[in-house]
C-alpha atoms as a PDB file:
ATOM      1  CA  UNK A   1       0.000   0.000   0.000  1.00  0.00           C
ATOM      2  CA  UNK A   2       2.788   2.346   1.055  1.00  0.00           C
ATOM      3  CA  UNK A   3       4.748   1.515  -2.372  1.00  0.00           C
ATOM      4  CA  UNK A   4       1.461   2.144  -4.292  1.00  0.00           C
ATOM      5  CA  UNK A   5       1.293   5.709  -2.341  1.00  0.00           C
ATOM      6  CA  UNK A   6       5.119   6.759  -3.205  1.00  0.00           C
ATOM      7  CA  UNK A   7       4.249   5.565  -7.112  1.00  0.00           C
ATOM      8  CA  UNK A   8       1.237   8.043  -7.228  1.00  0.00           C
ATOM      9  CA  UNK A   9       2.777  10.857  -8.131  1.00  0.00           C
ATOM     10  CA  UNK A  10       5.096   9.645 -10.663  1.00  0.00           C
ATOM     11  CA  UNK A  11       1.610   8.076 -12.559  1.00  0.00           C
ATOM     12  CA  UNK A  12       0.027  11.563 -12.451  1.00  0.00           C
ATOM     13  CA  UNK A  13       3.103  12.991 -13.895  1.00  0.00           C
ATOM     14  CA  UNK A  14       3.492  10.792 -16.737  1.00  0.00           C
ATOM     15  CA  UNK A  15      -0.388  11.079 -16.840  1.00  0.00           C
ATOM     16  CA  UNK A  16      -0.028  14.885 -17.465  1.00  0.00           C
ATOM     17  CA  UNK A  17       3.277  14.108 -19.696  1.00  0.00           C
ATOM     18  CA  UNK A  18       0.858  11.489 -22.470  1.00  0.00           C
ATOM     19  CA  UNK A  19      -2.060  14.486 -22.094  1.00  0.00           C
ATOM     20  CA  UNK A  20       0.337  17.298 -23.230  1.00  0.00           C
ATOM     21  CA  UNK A  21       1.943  15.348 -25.982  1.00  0.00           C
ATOM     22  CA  UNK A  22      -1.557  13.961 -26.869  1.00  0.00           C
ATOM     23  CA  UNK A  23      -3.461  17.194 -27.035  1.00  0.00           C
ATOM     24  CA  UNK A  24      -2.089  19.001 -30.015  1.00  0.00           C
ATOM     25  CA  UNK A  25      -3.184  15.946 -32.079  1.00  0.00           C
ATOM     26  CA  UNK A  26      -6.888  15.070 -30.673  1.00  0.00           C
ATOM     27  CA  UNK A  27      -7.166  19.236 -31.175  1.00  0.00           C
ATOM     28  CA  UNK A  28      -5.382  19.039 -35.047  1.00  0.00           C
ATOM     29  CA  UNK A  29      -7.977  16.115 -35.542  1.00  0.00           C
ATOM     30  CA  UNK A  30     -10.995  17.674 -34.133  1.00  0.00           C
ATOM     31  CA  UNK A  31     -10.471  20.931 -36.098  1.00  0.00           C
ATOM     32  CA  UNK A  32     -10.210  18.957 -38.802  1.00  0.00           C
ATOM     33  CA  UNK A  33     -13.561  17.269 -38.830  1.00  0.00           C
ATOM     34  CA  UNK A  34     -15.595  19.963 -37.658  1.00  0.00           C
ATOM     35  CA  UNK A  35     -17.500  22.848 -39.278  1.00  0.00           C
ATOM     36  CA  UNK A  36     -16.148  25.922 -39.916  1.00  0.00           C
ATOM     37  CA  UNK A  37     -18.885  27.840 -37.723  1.00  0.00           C
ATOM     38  CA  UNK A  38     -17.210  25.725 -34.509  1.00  0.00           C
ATOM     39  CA  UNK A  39     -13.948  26.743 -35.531  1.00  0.00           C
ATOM     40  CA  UNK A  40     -14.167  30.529 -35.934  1.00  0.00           C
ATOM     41  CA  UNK A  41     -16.441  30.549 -33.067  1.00  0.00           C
ATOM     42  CA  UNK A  42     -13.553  28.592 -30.893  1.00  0.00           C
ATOM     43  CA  UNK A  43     -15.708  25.750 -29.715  1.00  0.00           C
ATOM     44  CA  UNK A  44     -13.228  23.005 -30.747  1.00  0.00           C
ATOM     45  CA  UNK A  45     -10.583  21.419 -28.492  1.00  0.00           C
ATOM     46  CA  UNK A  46     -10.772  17.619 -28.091  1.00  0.00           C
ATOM     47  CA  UNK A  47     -13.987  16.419 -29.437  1.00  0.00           C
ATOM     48  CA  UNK A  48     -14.955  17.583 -33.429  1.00  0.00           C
ATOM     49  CA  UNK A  49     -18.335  19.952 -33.298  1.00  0.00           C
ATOM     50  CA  UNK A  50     -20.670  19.403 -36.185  1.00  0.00           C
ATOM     51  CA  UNK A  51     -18.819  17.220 -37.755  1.00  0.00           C
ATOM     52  CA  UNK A  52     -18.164  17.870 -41.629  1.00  0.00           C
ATOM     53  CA  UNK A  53     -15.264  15.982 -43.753  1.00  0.00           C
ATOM     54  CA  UNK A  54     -15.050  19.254 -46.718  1.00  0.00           C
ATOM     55  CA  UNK A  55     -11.862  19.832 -45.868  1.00  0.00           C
ATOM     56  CA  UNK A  56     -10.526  16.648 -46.623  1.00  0.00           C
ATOM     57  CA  UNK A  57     -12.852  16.883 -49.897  1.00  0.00           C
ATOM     58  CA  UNK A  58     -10.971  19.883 -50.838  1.00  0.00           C
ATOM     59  CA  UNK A  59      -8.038  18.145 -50.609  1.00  0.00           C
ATOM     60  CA  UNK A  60      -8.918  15.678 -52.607  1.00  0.00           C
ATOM     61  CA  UNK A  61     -10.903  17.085 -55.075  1.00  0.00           C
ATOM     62  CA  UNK A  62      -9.111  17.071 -58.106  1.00  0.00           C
ATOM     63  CA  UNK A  63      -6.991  14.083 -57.781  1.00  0.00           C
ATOM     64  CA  UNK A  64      -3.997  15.801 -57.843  1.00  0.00           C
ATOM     65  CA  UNK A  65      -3.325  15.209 -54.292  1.00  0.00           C
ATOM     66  CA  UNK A  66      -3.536  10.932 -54.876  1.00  0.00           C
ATOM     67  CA  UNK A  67      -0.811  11.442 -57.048  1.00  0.00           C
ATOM     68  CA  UNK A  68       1.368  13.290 -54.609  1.00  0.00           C
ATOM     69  CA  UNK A  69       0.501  10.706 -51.959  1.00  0.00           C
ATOM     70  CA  UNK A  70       1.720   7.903 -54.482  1.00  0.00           C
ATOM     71  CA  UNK A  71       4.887   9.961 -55.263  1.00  0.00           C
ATOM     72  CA  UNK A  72       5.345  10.205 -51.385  1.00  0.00           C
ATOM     73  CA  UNK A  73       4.506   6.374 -50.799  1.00  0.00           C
ATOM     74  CA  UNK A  74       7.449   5.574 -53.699  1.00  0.00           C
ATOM     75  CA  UNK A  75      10.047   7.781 -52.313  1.00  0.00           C
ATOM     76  CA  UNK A  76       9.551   6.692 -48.944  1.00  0.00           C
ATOM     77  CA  UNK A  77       9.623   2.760 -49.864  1.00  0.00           C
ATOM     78  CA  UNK A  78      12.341   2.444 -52.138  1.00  0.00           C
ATOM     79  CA  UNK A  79      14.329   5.070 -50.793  1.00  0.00           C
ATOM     80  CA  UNK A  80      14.056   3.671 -47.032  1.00  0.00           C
ATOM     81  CA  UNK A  81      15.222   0.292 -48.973  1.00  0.00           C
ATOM     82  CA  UNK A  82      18.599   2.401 -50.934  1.00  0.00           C
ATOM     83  CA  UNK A  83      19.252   3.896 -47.365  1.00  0.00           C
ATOM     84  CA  UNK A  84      19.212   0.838 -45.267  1.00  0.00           C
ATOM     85  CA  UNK A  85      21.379  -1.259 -48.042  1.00  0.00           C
ATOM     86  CA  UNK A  86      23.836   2.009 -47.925  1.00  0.00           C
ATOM     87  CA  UNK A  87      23.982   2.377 -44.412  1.00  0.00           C
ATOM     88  CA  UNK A  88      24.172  -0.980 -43.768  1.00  0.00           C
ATOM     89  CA  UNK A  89      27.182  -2.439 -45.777  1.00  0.00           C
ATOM     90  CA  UNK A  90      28.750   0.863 -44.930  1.00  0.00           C
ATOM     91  CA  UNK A  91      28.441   0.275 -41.389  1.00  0.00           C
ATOM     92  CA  UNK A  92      29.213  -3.403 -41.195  1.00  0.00           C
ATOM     93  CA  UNK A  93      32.400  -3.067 -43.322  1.00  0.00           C
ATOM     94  CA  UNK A  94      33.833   0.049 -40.572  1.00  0.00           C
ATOM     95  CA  UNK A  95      32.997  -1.857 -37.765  1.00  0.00           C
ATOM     96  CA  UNK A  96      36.040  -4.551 -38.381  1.00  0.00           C
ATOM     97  CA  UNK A  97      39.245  -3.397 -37.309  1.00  0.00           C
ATOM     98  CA  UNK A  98      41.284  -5.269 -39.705  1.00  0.00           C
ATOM     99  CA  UNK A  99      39.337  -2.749 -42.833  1.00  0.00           C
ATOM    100  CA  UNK A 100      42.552  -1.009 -43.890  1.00  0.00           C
ATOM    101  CA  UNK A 101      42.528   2.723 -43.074  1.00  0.00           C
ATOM    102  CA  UNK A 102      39.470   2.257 -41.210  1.00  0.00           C
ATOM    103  CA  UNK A 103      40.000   5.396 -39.042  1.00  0.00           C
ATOM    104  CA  UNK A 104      40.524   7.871 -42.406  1.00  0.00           C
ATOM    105  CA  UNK A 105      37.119   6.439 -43.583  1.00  0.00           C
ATOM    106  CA  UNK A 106      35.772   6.526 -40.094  1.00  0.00           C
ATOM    107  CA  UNK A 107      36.863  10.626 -39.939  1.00  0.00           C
ATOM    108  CA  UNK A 108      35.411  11.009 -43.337  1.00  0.00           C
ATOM    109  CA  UNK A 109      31.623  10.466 -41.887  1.00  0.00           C
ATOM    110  CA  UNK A 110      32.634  12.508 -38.872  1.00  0.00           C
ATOM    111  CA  UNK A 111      33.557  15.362 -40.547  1.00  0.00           C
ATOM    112  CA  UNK A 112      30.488  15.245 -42.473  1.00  0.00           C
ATOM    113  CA  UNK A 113      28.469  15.596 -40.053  1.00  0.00           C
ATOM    114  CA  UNK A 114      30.328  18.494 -38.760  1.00  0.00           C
ATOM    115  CA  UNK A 115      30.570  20.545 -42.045  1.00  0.00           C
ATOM    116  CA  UNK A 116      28.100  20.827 -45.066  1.00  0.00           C
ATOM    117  CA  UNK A 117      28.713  21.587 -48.401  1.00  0.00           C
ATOM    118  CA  UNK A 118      25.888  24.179 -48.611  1.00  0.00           C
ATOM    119  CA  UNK A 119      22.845  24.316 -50.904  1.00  0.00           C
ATOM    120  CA  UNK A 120      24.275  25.869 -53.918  1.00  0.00           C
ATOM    121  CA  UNK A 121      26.810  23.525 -54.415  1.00  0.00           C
ATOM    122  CA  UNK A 122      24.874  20.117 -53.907  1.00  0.00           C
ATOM    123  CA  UNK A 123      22.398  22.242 -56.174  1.00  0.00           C
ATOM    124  CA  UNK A 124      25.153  22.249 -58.964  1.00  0.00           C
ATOM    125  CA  UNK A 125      26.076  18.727 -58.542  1.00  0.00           C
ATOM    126  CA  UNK A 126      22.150  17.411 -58.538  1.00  0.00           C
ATOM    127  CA  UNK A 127      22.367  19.365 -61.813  1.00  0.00           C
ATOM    128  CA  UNK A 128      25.473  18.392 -63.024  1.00  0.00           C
ATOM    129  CA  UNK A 129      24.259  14.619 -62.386  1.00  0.00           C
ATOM    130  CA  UNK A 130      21.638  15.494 -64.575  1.00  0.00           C
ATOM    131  CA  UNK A 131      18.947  14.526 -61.410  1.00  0.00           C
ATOM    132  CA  UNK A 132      16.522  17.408 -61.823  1.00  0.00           C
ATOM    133  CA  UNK A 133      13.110  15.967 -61.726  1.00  0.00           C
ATOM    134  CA  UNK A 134      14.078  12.761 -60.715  1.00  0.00           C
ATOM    135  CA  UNK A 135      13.290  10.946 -57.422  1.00  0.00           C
ATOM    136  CA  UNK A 136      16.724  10.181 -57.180  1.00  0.00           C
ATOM    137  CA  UNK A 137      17.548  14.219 -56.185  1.00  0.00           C
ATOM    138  CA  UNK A 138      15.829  13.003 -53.013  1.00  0.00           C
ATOM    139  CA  UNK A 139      17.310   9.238 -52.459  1.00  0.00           C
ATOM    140  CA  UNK A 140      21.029  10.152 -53.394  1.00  0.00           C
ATOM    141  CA  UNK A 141      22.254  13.129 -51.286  1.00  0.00           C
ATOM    142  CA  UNK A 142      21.053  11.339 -48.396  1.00  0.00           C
ATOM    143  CA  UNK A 143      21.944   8.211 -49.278  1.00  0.00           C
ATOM    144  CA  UNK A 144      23.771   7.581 -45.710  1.00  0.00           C
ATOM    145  CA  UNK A 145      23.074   9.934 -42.504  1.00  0.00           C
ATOM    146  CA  UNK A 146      26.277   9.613 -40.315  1.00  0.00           C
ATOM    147  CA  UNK A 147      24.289   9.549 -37.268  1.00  0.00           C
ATOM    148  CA  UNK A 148      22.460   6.353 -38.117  1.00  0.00           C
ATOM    149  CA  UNK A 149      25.609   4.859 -39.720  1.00  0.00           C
ATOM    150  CA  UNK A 150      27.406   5.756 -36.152  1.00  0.00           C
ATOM    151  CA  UNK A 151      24.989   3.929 -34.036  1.00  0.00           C
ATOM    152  CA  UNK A 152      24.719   0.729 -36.297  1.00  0.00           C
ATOM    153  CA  UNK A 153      28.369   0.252 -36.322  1.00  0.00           C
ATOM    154  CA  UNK A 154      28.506   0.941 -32.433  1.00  0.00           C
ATOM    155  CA  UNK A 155      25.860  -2.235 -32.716  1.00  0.00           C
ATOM    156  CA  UNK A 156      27.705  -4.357 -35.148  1.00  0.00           C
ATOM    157  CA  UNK A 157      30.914  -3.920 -32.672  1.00  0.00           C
ATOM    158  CA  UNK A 158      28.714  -5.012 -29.886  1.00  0.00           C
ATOM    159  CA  UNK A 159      27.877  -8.417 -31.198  1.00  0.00           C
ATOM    160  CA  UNK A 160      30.084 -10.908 -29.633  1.00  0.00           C
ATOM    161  CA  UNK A 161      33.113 -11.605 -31.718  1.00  0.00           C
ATOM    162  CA  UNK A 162      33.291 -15.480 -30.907  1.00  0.00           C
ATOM    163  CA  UNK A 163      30.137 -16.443 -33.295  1.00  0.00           C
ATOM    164  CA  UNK A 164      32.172 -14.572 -36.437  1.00  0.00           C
ATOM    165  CA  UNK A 165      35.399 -16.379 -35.349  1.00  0.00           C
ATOM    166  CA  UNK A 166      33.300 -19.908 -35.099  1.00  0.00           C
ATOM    167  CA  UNK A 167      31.667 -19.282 -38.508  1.00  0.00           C
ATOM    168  CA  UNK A 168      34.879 -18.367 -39.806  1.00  0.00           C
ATOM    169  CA  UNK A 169      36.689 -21.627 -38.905  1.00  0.00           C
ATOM    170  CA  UNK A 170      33.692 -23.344 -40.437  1.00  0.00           C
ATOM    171  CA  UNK A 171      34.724 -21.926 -43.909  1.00  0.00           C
ATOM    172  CA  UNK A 172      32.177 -19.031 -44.182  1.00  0.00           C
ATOM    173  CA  UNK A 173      33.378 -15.625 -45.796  1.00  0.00           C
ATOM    174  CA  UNK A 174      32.156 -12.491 -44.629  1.00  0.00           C
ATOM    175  CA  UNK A 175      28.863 -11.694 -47.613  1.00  0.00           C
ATOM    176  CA  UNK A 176      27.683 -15.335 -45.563  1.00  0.00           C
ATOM    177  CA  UNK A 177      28.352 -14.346 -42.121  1.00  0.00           C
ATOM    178  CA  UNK A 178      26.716 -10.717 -42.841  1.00  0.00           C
ATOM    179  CA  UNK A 179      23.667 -12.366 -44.533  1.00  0.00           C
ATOM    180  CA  UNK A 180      22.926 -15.307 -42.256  1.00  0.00           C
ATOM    181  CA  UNK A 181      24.584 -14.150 -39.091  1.00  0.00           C
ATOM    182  CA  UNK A 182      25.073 -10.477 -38.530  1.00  0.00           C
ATOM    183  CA  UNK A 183      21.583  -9.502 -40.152  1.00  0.00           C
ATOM    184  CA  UNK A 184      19.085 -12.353 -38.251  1.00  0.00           C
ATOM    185  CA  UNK A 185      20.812 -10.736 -35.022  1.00  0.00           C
ATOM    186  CA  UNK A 186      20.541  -6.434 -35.363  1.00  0.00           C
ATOM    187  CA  UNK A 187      16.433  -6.557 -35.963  1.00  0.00           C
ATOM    188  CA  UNK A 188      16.374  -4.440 -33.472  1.00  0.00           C
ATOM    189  CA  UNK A 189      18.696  -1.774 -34.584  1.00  0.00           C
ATOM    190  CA  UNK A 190      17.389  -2.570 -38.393  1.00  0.00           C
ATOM    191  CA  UNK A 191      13.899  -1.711 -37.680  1.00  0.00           C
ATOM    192  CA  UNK A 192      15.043   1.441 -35.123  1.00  0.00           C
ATOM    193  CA  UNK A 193      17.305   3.180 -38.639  1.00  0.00           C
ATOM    194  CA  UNK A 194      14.508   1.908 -41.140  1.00  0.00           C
ATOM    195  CA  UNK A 195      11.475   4.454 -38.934  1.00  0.00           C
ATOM    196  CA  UNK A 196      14.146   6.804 -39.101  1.00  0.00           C
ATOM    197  CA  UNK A 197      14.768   6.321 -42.826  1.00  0.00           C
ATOM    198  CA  UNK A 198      11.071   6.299 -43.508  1.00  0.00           C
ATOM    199  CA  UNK A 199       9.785   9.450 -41.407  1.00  0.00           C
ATOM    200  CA  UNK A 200      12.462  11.637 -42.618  1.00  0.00           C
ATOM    201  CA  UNK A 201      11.813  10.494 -46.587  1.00  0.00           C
ATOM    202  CA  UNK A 202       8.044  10.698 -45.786  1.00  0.00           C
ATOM    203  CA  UNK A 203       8.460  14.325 -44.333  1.00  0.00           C
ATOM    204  CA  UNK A 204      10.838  15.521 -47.281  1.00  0.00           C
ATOM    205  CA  UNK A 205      10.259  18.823 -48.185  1.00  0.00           C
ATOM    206  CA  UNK A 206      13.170  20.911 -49.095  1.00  0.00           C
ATOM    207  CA  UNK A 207      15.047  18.610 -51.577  1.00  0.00           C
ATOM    208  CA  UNK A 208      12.125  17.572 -53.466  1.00  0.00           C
ATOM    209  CA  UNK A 209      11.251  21.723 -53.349  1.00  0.00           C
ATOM    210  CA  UNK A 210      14.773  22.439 -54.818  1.00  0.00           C
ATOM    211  CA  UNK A 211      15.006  20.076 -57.314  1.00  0.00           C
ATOM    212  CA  UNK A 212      11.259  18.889 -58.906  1.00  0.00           C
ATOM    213  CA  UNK A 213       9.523  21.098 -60.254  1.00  0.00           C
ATOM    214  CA  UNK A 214       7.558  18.633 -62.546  1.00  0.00           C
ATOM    215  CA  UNK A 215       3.753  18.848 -60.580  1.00  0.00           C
ATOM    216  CA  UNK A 216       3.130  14.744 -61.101  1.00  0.00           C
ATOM    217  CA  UNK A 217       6.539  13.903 -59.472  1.00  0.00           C
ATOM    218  CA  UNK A 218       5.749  16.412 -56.040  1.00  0.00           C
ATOM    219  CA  UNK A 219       5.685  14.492 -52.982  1.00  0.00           C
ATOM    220  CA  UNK A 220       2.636  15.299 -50.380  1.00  0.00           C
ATOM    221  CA  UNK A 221       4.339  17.541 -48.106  1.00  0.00           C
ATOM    222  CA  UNK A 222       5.382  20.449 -50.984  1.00  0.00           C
ATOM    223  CA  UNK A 223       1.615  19.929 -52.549  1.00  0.00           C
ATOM    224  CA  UNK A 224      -0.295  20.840 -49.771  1.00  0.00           C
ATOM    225  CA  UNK A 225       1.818  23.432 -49.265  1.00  0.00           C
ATOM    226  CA  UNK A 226       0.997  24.689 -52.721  1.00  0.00           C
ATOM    227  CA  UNK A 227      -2.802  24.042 -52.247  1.00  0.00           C
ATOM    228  CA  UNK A 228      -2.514  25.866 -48.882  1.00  0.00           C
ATOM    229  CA  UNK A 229      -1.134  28.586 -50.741  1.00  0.00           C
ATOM    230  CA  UNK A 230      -4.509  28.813 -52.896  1.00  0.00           C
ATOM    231  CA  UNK A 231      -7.349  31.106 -50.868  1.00  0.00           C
ATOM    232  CA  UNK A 232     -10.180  29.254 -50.600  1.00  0.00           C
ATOM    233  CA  UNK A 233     -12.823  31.957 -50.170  1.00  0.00           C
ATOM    234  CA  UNK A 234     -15.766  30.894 -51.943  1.00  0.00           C
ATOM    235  CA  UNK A 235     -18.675  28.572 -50.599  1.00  0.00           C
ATOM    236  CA  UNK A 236     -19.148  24.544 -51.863  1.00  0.00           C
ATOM    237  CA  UNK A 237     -22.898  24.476 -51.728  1.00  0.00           C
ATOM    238  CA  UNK A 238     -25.541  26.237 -50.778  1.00  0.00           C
ATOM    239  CA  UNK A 239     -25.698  29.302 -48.414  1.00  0.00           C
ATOM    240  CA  UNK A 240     -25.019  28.050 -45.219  1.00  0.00           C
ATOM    241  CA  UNK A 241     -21.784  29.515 -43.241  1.00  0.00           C
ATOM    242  CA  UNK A 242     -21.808  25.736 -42.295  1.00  0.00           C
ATOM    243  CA  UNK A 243     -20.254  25.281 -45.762  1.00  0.00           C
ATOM    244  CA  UNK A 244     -17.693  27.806 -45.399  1.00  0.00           C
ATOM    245  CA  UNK A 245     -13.929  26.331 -45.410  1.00  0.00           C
ATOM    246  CA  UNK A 246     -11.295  28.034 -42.852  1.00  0.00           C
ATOM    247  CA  UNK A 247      -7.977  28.004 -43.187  1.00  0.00           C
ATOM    248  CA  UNK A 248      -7.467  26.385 -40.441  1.00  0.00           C
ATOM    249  CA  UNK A 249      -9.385  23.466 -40.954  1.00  0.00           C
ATOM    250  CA  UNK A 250      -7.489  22.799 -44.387  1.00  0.00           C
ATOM    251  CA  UNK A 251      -4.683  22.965 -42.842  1.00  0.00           C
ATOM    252  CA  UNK A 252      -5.559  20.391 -39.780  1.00  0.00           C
ATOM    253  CA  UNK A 253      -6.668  18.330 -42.286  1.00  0.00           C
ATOM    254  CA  UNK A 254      -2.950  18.581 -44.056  1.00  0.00           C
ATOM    255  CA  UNK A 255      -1.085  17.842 -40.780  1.00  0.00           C
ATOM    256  CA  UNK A 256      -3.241  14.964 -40.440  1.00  0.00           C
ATOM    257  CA  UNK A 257      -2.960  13.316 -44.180  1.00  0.00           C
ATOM    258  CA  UNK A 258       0.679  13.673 -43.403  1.00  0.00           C
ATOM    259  CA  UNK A 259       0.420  12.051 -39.996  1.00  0.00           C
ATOM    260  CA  UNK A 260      -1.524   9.270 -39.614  1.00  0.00           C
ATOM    261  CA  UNK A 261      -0.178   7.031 -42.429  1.00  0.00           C
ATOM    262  CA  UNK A 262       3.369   6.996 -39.750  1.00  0.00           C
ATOM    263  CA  UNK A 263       1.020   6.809 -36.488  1.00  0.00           C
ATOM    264  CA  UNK A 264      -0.371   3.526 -38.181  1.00  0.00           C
ATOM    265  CA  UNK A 265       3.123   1.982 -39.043  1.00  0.00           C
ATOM    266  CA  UNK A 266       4.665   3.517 -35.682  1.00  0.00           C
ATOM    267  CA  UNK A 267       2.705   0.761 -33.310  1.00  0.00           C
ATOM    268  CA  UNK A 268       4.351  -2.630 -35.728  1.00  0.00           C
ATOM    269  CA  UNK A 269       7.811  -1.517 -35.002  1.00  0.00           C
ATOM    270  CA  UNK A 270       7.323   0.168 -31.645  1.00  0.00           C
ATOM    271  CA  UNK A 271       9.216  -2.649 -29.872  1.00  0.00           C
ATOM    272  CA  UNK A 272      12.049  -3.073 -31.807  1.00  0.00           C
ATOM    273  CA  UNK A 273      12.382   0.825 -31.899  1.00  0.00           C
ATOM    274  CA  UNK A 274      12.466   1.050 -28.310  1.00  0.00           C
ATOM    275  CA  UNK A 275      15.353  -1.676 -28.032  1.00  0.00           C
ATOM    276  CA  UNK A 276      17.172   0.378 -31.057  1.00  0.00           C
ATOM    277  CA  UNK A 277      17.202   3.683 -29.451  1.00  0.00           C
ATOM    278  CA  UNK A 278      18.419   2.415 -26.344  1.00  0.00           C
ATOM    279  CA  UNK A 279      21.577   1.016 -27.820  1.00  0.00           C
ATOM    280  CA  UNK A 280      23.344   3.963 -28.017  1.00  0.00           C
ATOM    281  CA  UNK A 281      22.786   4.695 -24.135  1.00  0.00           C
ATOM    282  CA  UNK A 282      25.756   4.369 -21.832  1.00  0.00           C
ATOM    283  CA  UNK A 283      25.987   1.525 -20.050  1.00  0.00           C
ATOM    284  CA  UNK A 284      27.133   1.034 -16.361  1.00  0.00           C
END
C-alpha cells in the first residue's frame, strides 16, 4: 500500500506528460472534422463539433493530391530500402578493425556531419548529375546519414566476436556471415534506422522543393503546401456559413494526411524501436 502511495505521483506525472503530448493531435484532428462555424467561433478542443469531412474533400478534389501521396509512398519505400542497403554495408564493413585505413574512412563520416557543403553547391552537382526531376535528387544526397551509420556500427561492434570467429573456422566468408549471421541478429537496430529512414523520406520537403519542379513527381508535403497557398474563399454548396472552409481546418486536415499514415506503421515496429534507441545509451 505504502509503495502504491510513493508511485502516485510519478503516474500523475506521466499522466499529465501522455495528455500534453496527446493534445495538439486530438485538437489538429478535431479541427479537422468539424465545421467551420465551430472553428471561428472557438468551440473546438478535443472532441470535433458538427462534424463535416469538406476539408478533406478539398483536398482531394481534383486528384492531384492521390498522385502526390503515391509519389510520397514511392520515395519513402524504395528510398528507405537504398538507405538501409547504404547504411548498412557501410556500417558493417567500418565496424572490423582489420578494414585497412578504417580510421581515415571513419573521420570522413565525422567530418560530415560536422561541415556541409551548402545548398548551392549540392544544387550544382544534382544538376550536373543530370537529377533534376528525378526521385533520385531526393534518395542520393542522403543516401547515408552519419548519425544512423554511427549507431549501427557501435551495434555491429557489440555483437560478440566469438560467433564470427566460429563461422569463420567453419569456412564461411564475410557476404555469408553478414547475410545469415550479422543480419538475423541487429532486428532491433534494423527496424530502429529503417522508422528513421522512412519518417524523414516521408516528411521531405526541401530537396524535393529544390530540385522537382515537374507537378506529377511532387511528394505530399510540398503539394499541400501549394494548395494551402490557394485562398479558398468561396462557398461549396448552398448558403449556409456551415459550408464555409477556414484556413485552419485545411490545414488540420494537411497535418493529419501527413500524420496518420506513420502513427499507423509507428505501433508494428514500436518494440524493436524502443530496443534500437536504447543502444546507443551508456551503459554502467
Amino acid at each position: 500500500m505504502v509503495n502504491r502511495l510513493k508511485s502516485t505521483p510519478l503516474y500523475v506525472f506521466l499522466a499529465l506528460c501522455a495528455f500534453v503530448t496527446v493534445f495538439p493531435l486530438l485538437n489538429i484532428l478535431s479541427m479537422s472534422l468539424s465545421s467551420s462555424r465551430a472553428i471561428i467561433s472557438g468551440e473546438v478542443v478535443l472532441w470535433p463539433v458538427e462534424i463535416n469531412v469538406q476539408a478533406y474533400k478539398q483536398l482531394f478534389i481534383d486528384g492531384q493530391l492521390l498522385v502526390a501521396i503515391k509519389n510520397t509512398v514511392i520515395i519513402t519505400g524504395v528510398g528507405t530500402v537504398l538507405q538501409m542497403i547504404a547504411t548498412t554495408l557501410a556500417a558493417y564493413t567500418l565496424s572490423k578493425r582489420r578494414l585497412k585505413g578504417r580510421q581515415i574512412f571513419t573521420f570522413m563520416v565525422m567530418f560530415s556531419m560536422l561541415f556541409g557543403t551548402g545548398l548551392i553547391p549540392l544544387f550544382l552537382l544534382v544538376k550536373q548529375l543530370h537529377l533534376i526531376n528525378t526521385f533520385w535528387a531526393i534518395w542520393l544526397p542522403g543516401l547515408v546519414s552519419a548519425y544512423n551509420l554511427f549507431v549501427m556500427k557501435s551495434f555491429f561492434e557489440g555483437l560478440p566476436m566469438e560467433l564470427e570467429e566460429s563461422a569463420t573456422i567453419d569456412g564461411a566468408t564475410d557476404l555469408t556471415i553478414f547475410f545469415r549471421l550479422t543480419l538475423p541478429l541487429s532486428k532491433p537496430i534494423l527496424a530502429a534506422i529503417s522508422l528513421f529512414y522512412a519518417v524523414s523520406l516521408w516528411n521531405t520537403y526541401s530537396n524535393a522543393l529544390y530540385f522537382i519542379s515537374k507537378s506529377q513527381l511532387l511528394p505530399v508535403t510540398v503539394k499541400l503546401y501549394q494548395m494551402l497557398q490557394t485562398p479558398i474563399d468561396s462557398l461549396l454548396a448552398g448558403g449556409d456559413s456551415a459550408h464555409y472552409i477556414q484556413p485552419e481546418g485545411l490545414k488540420a486536415a494537411a497535418i493529419m494526411i501527413t500524420v496518420l499514415p506513420i502513427l499507423c506503421v509507428y505501433p508494428f515496429l514500436q518494440k524493436h524501436f524502443i530496443k534500437g534507441v536504447l543502444l546507443g545509451s551508456v551503459k554502467g
